[in-house]
PDB file of N, CA and C in Angstrom:
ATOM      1  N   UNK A   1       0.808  -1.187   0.000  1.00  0.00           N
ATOM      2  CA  UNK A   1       0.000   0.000   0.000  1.00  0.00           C
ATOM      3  C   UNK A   1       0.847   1.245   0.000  1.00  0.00           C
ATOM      4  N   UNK A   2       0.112   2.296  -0.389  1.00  0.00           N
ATOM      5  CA  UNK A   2       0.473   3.541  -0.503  1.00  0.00           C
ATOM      6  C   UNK A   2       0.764   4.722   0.317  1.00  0.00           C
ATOM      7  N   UNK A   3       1.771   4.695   1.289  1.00  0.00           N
ATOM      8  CA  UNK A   3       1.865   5.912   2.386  1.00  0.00           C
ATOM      9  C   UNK A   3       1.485   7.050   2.365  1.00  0.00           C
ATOM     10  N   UNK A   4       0.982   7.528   0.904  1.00  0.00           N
ATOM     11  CA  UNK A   4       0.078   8.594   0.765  1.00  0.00           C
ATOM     12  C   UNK A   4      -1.036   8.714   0.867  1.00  0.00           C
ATOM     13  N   UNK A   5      -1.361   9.884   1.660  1.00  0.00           N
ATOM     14  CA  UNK A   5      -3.489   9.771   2.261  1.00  0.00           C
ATOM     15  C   UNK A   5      -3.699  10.867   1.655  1.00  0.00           C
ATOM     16  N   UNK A   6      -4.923  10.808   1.248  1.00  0.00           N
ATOM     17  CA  UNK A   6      -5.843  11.989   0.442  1.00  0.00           C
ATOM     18  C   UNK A   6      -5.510  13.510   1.600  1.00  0.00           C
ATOM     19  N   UNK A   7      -5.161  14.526   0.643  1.00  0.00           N
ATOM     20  CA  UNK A   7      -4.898  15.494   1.804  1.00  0.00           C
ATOM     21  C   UNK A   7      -5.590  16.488   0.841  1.00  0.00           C
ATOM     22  N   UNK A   8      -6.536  16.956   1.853  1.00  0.00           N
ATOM     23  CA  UNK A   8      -7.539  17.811   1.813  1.00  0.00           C
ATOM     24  C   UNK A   8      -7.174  19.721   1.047  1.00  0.00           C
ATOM     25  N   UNK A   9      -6.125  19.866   0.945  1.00  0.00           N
ATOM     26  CA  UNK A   9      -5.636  21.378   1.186  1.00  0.00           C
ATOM     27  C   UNK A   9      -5.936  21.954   0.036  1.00  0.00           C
ATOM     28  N   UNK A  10      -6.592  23.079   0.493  1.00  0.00           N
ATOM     29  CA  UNK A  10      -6.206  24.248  -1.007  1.00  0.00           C
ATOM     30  C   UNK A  10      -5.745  23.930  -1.624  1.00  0.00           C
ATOM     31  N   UNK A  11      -4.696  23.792  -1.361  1.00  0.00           N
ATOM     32  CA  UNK A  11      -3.372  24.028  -2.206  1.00  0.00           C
ATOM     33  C   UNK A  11      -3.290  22.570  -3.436  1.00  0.00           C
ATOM     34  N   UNK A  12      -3.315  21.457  -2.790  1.00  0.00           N
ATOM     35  CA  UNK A  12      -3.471  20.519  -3.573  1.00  0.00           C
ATOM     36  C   UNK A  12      -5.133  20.739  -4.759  1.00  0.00           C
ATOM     37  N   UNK A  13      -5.926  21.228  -3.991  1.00  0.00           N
ATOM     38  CA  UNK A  13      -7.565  21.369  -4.766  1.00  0.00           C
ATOM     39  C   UNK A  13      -7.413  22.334  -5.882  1.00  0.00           C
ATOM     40  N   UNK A  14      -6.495  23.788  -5.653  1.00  0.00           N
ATOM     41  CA  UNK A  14      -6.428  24.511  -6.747  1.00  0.00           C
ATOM     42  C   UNK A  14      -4.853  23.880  -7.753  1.00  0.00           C
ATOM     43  N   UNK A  15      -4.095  23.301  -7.571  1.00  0.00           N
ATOM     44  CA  UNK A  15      -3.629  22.429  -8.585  1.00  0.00           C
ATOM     45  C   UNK A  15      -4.497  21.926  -9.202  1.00  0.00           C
ATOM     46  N   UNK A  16      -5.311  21.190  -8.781  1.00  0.00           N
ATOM     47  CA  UNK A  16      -5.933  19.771  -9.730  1.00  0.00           C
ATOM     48  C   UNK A  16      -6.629  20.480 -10.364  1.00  0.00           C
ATOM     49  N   UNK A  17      -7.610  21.761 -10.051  1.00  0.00           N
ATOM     50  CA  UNK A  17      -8.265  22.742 -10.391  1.00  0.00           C
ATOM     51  C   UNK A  17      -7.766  23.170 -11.550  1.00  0.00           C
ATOM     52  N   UNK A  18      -7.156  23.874 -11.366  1.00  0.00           N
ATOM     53  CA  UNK A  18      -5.655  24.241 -12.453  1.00  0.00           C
ATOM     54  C   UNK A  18      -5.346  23.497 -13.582  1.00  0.00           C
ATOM     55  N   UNK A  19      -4.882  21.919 -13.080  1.00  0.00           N
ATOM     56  CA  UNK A  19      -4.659  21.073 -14.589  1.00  0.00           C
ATOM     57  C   UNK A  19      -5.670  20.671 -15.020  1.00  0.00           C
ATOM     58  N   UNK A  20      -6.795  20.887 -14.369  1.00  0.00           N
ATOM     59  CA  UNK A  20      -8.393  20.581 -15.216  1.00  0.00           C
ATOM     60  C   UNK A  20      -8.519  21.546 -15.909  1.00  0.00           C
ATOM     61  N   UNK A  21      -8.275  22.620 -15.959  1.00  0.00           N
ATOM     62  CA  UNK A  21      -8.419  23.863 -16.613  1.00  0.00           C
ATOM     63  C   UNK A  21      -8.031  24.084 -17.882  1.00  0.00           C
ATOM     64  N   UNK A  22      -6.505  23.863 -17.194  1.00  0.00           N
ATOM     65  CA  UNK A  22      -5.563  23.397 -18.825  1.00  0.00           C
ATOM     66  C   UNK A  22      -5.697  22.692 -19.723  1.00  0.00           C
ATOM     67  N   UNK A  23      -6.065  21.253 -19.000  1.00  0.00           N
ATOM     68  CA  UNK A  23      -6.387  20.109 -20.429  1.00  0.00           C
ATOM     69  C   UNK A  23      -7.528  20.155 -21.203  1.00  0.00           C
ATOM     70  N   UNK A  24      -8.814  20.960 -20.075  1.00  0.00           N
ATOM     71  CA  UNK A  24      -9.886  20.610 -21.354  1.00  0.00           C
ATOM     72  C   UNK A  24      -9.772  21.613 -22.619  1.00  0.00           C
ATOM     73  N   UNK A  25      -9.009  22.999 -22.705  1.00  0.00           N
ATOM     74  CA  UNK A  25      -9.002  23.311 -24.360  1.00  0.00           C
ATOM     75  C   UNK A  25      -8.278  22.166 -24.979  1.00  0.00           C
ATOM     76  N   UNK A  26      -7.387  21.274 -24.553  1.00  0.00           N
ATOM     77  CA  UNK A  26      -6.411  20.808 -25.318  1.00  0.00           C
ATOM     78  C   UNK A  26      -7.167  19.465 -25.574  1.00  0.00           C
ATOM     79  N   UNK A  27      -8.093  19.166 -25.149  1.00  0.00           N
ATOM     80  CA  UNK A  27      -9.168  18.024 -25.343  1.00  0.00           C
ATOM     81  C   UNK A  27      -9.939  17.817 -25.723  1.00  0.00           C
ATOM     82  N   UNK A  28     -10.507  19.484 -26.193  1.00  0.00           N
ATOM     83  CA  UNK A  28     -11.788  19.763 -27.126  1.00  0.00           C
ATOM     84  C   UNK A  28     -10.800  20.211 -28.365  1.00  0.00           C
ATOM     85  N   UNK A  29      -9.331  20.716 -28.825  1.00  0.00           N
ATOM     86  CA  UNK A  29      -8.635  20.767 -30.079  1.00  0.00           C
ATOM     87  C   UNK A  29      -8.579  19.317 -30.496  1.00  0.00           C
ATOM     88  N   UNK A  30      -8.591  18.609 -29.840  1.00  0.00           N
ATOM     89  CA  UNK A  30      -7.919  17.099 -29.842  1.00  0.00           C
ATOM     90  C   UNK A  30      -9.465  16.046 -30.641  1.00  0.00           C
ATOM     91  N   UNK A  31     -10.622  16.827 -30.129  1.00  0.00           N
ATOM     92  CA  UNK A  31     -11.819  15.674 -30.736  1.00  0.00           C
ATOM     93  C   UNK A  31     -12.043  16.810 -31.652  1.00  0.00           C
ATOM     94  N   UNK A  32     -12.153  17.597 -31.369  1.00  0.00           N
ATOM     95  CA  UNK A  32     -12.768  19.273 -32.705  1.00  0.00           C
ATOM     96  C   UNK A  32     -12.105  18.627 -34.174  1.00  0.00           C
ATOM     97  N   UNK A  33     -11.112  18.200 -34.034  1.00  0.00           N
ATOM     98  CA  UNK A  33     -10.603  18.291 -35.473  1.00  0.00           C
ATOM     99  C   UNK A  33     -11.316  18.166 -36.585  1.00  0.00           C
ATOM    100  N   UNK A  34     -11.086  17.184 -37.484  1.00  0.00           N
ATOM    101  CA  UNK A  34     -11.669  17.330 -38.912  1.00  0.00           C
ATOM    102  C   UNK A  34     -13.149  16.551 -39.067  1.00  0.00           C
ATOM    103  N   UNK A  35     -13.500  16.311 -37.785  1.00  0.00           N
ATOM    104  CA  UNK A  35     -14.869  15.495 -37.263  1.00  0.00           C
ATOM    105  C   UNK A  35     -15.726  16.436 -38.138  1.00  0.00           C
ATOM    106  N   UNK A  36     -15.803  17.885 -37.955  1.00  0.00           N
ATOM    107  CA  UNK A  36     -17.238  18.554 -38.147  1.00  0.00           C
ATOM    108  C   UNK A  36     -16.792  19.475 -39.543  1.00  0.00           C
ATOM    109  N   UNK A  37     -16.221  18.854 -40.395  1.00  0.00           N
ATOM    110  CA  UNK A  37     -15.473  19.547 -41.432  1.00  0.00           C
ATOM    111  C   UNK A  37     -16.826  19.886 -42.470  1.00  0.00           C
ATOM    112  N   UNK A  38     -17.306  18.171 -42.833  1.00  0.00           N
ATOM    113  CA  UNK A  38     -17.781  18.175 -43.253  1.00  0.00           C
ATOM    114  C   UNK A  38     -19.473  18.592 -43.330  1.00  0.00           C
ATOM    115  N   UNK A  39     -19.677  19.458 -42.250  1.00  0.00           N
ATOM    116  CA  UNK A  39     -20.829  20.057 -41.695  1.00  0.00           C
ATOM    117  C   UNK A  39     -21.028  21.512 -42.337  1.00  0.00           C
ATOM    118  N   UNK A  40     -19.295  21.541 -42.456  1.00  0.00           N
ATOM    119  CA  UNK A  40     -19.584  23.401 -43.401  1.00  0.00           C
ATOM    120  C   UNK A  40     -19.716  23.378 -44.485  1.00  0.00           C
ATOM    121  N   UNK A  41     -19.795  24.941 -44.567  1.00  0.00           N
ATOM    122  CA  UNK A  41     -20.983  24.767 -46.334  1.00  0.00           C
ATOM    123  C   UNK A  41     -20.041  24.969 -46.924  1.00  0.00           C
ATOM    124  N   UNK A  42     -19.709  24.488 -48.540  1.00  0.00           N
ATOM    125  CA  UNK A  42     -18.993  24.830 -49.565  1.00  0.00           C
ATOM    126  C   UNK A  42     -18.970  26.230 -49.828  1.00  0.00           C
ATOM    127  N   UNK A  43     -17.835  27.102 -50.094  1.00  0.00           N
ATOM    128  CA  UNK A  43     -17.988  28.918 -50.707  1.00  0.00           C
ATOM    129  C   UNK A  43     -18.475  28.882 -51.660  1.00  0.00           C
ATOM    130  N   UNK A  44     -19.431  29.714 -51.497  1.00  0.00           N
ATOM    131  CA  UNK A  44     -20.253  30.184 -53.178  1.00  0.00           C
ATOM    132  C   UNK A  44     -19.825  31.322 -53.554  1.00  0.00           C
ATOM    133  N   UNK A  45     -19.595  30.746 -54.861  1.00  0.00           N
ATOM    134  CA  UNK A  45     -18.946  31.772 -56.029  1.00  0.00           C
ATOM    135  C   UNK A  45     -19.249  33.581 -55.754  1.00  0.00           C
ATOM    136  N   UNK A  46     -20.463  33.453 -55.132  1.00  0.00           N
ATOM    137  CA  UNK A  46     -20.797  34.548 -55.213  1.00  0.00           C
ATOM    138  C   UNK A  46     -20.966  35.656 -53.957  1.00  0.00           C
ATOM    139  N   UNK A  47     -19.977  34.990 -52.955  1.00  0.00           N
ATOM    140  CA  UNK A  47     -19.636  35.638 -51.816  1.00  0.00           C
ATOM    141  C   UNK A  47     -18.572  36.186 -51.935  1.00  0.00           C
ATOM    142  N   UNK A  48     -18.893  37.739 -50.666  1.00  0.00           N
ATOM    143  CA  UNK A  48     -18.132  39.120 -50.824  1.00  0.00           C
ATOM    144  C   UNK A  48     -16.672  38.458 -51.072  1.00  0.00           C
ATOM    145  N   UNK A  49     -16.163  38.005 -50.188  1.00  0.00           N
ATOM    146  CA  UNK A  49     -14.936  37.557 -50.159  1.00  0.00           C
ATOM    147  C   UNK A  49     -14.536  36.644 -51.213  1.00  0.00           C
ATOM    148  N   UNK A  50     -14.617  36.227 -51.534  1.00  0.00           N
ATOM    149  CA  UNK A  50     -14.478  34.913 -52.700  1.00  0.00           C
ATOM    150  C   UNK A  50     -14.645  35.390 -53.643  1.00  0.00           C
ATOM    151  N   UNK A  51     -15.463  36.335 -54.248  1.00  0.00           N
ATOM    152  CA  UNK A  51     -15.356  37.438 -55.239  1.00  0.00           C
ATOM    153  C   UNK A  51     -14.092  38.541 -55.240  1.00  0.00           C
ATOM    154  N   UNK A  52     -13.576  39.361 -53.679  1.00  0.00           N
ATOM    155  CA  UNK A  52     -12.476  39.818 -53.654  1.00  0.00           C
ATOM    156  C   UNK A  52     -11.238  39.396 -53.651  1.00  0.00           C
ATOM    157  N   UNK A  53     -11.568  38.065 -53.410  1.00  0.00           N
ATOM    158  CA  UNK A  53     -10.179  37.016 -54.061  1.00  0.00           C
ATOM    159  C   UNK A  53      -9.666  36.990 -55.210  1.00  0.00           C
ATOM    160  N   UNK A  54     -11.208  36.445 -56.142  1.00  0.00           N
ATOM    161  CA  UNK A  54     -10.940  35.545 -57.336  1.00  0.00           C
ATOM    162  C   UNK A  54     -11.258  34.530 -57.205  1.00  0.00           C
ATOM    163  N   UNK A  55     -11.772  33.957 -55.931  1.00  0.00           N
ATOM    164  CA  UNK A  55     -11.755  32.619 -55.709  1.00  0.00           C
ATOM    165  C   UNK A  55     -12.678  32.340 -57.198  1.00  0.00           C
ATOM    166  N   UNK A  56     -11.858  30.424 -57.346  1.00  0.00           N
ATOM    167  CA  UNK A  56     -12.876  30.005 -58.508  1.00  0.00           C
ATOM    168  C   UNK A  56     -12.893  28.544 -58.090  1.00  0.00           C
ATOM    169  N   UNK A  57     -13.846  27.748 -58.267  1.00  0.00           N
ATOM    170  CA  UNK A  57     -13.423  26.261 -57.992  1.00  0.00           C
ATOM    171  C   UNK A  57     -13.043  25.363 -58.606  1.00  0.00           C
ATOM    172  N   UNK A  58     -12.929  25.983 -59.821  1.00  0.00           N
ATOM    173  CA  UNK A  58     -11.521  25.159 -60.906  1.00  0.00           C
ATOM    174  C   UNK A  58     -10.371  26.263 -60.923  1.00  0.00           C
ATOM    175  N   UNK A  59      -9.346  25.885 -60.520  1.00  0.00           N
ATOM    176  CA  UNK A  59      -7.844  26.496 -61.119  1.00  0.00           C
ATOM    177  C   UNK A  59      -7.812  26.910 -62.650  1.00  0.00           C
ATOM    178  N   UNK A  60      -8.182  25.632 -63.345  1.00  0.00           N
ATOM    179  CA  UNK A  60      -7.671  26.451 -64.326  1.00  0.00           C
ATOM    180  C   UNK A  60      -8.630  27.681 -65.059  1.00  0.00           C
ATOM    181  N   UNK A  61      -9.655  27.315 -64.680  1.00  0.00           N
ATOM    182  CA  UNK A  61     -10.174  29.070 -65.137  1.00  0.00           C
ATOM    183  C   UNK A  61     -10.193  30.505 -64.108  1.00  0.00           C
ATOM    184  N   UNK A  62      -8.939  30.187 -63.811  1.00  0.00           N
ATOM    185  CA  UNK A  62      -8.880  31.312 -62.899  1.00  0.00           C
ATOM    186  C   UNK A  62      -7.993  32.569 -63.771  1.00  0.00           C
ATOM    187  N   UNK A  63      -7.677  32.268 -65.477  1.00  0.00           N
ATOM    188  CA  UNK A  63      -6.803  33.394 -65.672  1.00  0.00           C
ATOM    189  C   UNK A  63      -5.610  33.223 -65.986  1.00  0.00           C
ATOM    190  N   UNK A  64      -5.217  34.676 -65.891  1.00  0.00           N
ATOM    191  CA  UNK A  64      -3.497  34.890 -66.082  1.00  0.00           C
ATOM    192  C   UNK A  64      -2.882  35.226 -64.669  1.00  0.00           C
ATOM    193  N   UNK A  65      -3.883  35.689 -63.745  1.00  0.00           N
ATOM    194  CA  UNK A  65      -2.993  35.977 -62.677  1.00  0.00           C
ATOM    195  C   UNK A  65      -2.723  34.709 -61.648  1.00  0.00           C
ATOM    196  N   UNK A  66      -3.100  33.477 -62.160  1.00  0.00           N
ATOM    197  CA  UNK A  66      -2.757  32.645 -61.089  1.00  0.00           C
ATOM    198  C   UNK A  66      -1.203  31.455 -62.026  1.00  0.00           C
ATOM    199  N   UNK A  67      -0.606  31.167 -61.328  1.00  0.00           N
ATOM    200  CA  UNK A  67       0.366  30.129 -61.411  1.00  0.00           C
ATOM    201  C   UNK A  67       0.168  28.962 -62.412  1.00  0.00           C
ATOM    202  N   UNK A  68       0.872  28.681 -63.107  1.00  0.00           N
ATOM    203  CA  UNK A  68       0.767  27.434 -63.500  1.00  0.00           C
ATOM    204  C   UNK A  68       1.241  26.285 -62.216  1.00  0.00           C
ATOM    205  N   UNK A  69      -0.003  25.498 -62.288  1.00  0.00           N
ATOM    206  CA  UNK A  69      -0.108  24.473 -61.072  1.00  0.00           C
ATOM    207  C   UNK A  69      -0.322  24.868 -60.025  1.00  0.00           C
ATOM    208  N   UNK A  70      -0.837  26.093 -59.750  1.00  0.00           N
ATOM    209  CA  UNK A  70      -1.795  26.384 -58.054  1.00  0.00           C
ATOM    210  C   UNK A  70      -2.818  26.240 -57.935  1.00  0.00           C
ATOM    211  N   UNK A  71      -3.236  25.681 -56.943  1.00  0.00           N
ATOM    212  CA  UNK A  71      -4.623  25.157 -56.755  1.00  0.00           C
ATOM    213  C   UNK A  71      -4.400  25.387 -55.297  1.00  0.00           C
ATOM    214  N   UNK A  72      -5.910  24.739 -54.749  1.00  0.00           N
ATOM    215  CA  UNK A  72      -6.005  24.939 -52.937  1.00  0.00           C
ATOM    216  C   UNK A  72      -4.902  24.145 -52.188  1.00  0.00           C
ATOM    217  N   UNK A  73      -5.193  23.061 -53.079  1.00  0.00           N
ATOM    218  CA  UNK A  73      -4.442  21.552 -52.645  1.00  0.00           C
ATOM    219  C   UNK A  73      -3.044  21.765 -51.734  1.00  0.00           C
ATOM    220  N   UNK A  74      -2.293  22.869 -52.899  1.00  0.00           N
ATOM    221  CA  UNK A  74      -1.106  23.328 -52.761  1.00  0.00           C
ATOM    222  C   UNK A  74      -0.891  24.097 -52.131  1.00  0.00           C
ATOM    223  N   UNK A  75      -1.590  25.057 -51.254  1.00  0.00           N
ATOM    224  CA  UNK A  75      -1.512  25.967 -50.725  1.00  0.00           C
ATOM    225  C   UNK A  75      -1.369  26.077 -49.169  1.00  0.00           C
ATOM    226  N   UNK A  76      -0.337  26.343 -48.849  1.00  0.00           N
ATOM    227  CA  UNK A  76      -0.268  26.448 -47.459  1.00  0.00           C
ATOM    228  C   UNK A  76      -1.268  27.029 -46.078  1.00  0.00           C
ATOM    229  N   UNK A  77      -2.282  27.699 -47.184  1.00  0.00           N
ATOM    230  CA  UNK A  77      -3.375  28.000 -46.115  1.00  0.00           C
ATOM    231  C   UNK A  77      -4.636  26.951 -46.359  1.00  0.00           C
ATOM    232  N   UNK A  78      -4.819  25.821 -46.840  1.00  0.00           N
ATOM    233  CA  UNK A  78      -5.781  24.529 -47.122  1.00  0.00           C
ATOM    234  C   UNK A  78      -5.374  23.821 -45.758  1.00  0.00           C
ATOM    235  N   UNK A  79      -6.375  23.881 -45.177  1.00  0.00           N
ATOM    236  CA  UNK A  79      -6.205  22.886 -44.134  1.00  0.00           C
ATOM    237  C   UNK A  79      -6.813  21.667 -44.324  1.00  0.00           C
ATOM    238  N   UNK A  80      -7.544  20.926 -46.015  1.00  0.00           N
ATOM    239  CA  UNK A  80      -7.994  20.136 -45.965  1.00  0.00           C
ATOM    240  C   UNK A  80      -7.222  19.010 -46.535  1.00  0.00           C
ATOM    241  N   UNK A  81      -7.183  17.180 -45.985  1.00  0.00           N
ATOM    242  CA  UNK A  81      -6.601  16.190 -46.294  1.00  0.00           C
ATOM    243  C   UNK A  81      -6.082  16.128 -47.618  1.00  0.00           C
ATOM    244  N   UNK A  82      -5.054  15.185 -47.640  1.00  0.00           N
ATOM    245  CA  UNK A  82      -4.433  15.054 -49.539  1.00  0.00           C
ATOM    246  C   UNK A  82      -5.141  14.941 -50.087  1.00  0.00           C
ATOM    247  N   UNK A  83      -6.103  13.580 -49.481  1.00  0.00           N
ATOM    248  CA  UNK A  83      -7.061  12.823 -51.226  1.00  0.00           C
ATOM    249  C   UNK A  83      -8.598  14.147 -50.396  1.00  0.00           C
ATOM    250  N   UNK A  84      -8.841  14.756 -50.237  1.00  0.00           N
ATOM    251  CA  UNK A  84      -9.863  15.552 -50.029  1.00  0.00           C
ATOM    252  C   UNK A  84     -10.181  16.138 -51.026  1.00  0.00           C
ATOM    253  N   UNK A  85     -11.624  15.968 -51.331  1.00  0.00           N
ATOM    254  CA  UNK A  85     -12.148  16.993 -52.558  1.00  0.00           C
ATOM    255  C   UNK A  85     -12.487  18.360 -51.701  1.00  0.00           C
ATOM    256  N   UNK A  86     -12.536  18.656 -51.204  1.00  0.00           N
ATOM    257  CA  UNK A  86     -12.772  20.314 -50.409  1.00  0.00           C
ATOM    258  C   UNK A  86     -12.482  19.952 -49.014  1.00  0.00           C
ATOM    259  N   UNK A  87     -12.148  21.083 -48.790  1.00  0.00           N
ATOM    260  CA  UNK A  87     -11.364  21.296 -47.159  1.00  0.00           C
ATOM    261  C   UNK A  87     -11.495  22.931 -46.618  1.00  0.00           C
ATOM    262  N   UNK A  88     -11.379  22.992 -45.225  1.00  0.00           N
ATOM    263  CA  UNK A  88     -10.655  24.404 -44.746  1.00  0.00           C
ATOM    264  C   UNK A  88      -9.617  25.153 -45.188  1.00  0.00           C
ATOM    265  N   UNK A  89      -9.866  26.532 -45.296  1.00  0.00           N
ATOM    266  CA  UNK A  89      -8.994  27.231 -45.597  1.00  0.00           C
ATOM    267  C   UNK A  89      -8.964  28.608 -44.317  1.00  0.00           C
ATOM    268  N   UNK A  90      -8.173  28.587 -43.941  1.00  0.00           N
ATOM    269  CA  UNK A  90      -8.097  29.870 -42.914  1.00  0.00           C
ATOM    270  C   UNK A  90      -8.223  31.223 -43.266  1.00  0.00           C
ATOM    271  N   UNK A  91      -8.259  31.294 -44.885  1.00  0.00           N
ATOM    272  CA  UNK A  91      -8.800  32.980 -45.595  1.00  0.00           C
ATOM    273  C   UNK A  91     -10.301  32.546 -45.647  1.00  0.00           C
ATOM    274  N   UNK A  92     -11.128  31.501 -45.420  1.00  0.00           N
ATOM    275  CA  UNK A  92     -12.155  31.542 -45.775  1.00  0.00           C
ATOM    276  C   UNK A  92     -12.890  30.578 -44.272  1.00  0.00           C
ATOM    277  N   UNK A  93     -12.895  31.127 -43.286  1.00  0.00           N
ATOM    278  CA  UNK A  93     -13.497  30.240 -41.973  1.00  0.00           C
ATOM    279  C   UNK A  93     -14.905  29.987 -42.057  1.00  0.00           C
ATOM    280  N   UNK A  94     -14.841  29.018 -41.993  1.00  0.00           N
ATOM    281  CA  UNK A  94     -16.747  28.220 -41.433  1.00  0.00           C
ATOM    282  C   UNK A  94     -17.349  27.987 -42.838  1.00  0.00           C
ATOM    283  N   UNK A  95     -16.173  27.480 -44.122  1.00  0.00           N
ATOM    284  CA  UNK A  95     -16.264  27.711 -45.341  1.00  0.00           C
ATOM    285  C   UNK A  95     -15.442  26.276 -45.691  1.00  0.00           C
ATOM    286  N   UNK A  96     -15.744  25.645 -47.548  1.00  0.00           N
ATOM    287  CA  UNK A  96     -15.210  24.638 -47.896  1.00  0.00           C
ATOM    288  C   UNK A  96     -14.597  25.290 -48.722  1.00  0.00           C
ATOM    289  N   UNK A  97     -13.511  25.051 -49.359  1.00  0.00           N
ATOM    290  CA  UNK A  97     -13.015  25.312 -50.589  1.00  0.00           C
ATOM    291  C   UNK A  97     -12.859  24.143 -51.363  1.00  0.00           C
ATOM    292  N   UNK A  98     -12.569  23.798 -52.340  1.00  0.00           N
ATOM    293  CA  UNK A  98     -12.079  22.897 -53.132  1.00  0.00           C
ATOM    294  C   UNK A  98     -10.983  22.515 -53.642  1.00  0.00           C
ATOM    295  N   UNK A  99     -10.309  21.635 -53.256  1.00  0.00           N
ATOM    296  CA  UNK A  99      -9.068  21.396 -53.144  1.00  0.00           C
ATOM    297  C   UNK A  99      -8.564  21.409 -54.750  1.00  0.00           C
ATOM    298  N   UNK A 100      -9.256  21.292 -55.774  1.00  0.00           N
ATOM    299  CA  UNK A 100      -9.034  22.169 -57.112  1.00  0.00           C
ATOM    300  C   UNK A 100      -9.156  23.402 -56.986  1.00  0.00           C
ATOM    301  N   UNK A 101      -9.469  24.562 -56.499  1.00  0.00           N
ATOM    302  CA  UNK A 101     -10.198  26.124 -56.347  1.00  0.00           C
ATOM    303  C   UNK A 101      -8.632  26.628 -56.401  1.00  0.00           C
ATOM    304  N   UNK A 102      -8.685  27.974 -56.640  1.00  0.00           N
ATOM    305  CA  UNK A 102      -7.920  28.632 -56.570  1.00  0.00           C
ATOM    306  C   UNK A 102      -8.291  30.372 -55.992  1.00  0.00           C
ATOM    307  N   UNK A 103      -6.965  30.840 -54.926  1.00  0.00           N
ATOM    308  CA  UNK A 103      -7.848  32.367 -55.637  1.00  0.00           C
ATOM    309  C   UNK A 103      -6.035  33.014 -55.146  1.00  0.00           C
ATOM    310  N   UNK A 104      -6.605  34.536 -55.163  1.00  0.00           N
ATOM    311  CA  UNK A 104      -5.174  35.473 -55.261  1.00  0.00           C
ATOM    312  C   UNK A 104      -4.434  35.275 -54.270  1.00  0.00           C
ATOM    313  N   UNK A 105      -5.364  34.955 -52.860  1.00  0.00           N
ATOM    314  CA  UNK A 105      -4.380  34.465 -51.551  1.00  0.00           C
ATOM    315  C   UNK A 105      -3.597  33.162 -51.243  1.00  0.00           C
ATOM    316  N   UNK A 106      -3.243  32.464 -52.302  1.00  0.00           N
ATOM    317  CA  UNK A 106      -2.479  31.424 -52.908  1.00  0.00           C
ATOM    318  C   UNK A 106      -0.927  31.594 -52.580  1.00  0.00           C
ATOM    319  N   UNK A 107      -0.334  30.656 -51.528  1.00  0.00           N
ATOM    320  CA  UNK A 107       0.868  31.225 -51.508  1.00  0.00           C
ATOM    321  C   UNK A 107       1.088  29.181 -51.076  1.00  0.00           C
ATOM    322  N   UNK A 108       2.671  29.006 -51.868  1.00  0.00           N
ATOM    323  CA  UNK A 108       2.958  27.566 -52.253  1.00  0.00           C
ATOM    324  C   UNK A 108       3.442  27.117 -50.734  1.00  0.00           C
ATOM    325  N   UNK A 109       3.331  25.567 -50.362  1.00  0.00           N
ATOM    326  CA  UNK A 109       2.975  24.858 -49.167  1.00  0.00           C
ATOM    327  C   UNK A 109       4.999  24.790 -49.265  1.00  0.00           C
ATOM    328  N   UNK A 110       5.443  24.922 -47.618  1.00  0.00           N
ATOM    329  CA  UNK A 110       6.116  25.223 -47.821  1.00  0.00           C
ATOM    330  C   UNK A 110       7.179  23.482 -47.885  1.00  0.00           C
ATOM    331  N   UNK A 111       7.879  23.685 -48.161  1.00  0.00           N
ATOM    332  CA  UNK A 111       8.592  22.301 -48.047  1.00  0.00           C
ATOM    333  C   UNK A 111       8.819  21.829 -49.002  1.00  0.00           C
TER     334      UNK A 111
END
C-alpha cells in the first residue's frame, strides 16, 4: 500500500483545479478536429470575399494571374486532407473550398 493519504488542502484542490483547466481546451482541439469539417458549407462563387479574391473552384479558369499548377491543394493555407475533394482554408473560416479552387491568396505549401 500507498503511504500517501488523500490530503484535503487548497493548495493541492487549486492544482488539480488548475490542470483541469488546462487540459480541457487541449481536449476539445484534440476531438474538434476534422470530425465537423464536413458540416460546413462549400464557398459560393458569389460571396463578398471569394469574389475579392478571385476565388474560382476550378484552377484552371482562374486566368493569367494565377500560377501554372496552383490550386487549394497546394496551398499552405488549405487545411484540408491530400485525397480531399474540399477542405478548410483559414482565408475563408466556417467555409469549404475545393481542393481544385484557386484564388489570389495562394501562396505555395512550404517544403
Amino acid at each position: 500500500m500507498s503511504d500517501k493519504t488523500f490530503d484535503p488542502s487548497r493548495r493541492n484542490l487549486l492544482r488539480a483545479g488548475i490542470a483541469t483547466a488546462v487540459a480541457v481546451p487541449f481536449a476539445r482541439l484534440a476531438l474538434d478536429g476534422s470530425a465537423h469539417a464536413q458540416d460546413l458549407p462549400k464557398l459560393a462563387l458569389d460571396d463578398p470575399q471569394a469574389k475579392a479574391l478571385q476565388y474560382v473552384h476550378d484552377a484552371s479558369k482562374a486566368g493569367d494571374a494565377r500560377q501554372e499548377g496552383a490550386d487549394c491543394a497546394n496551398c499552405q493555407l488549405y487545411q484540408g486532407g491530400a485525397d480531399s475533394e474540399w477542405g478548410k482554408c483559414s482565408i475563408f473560416p466556417g467555409k469549404l473550398v475545393n481542393a481544385q479552387g484557386w484564388c489570389t491568396a495562394w501562396a505555395p505549401k512550404a517544403g
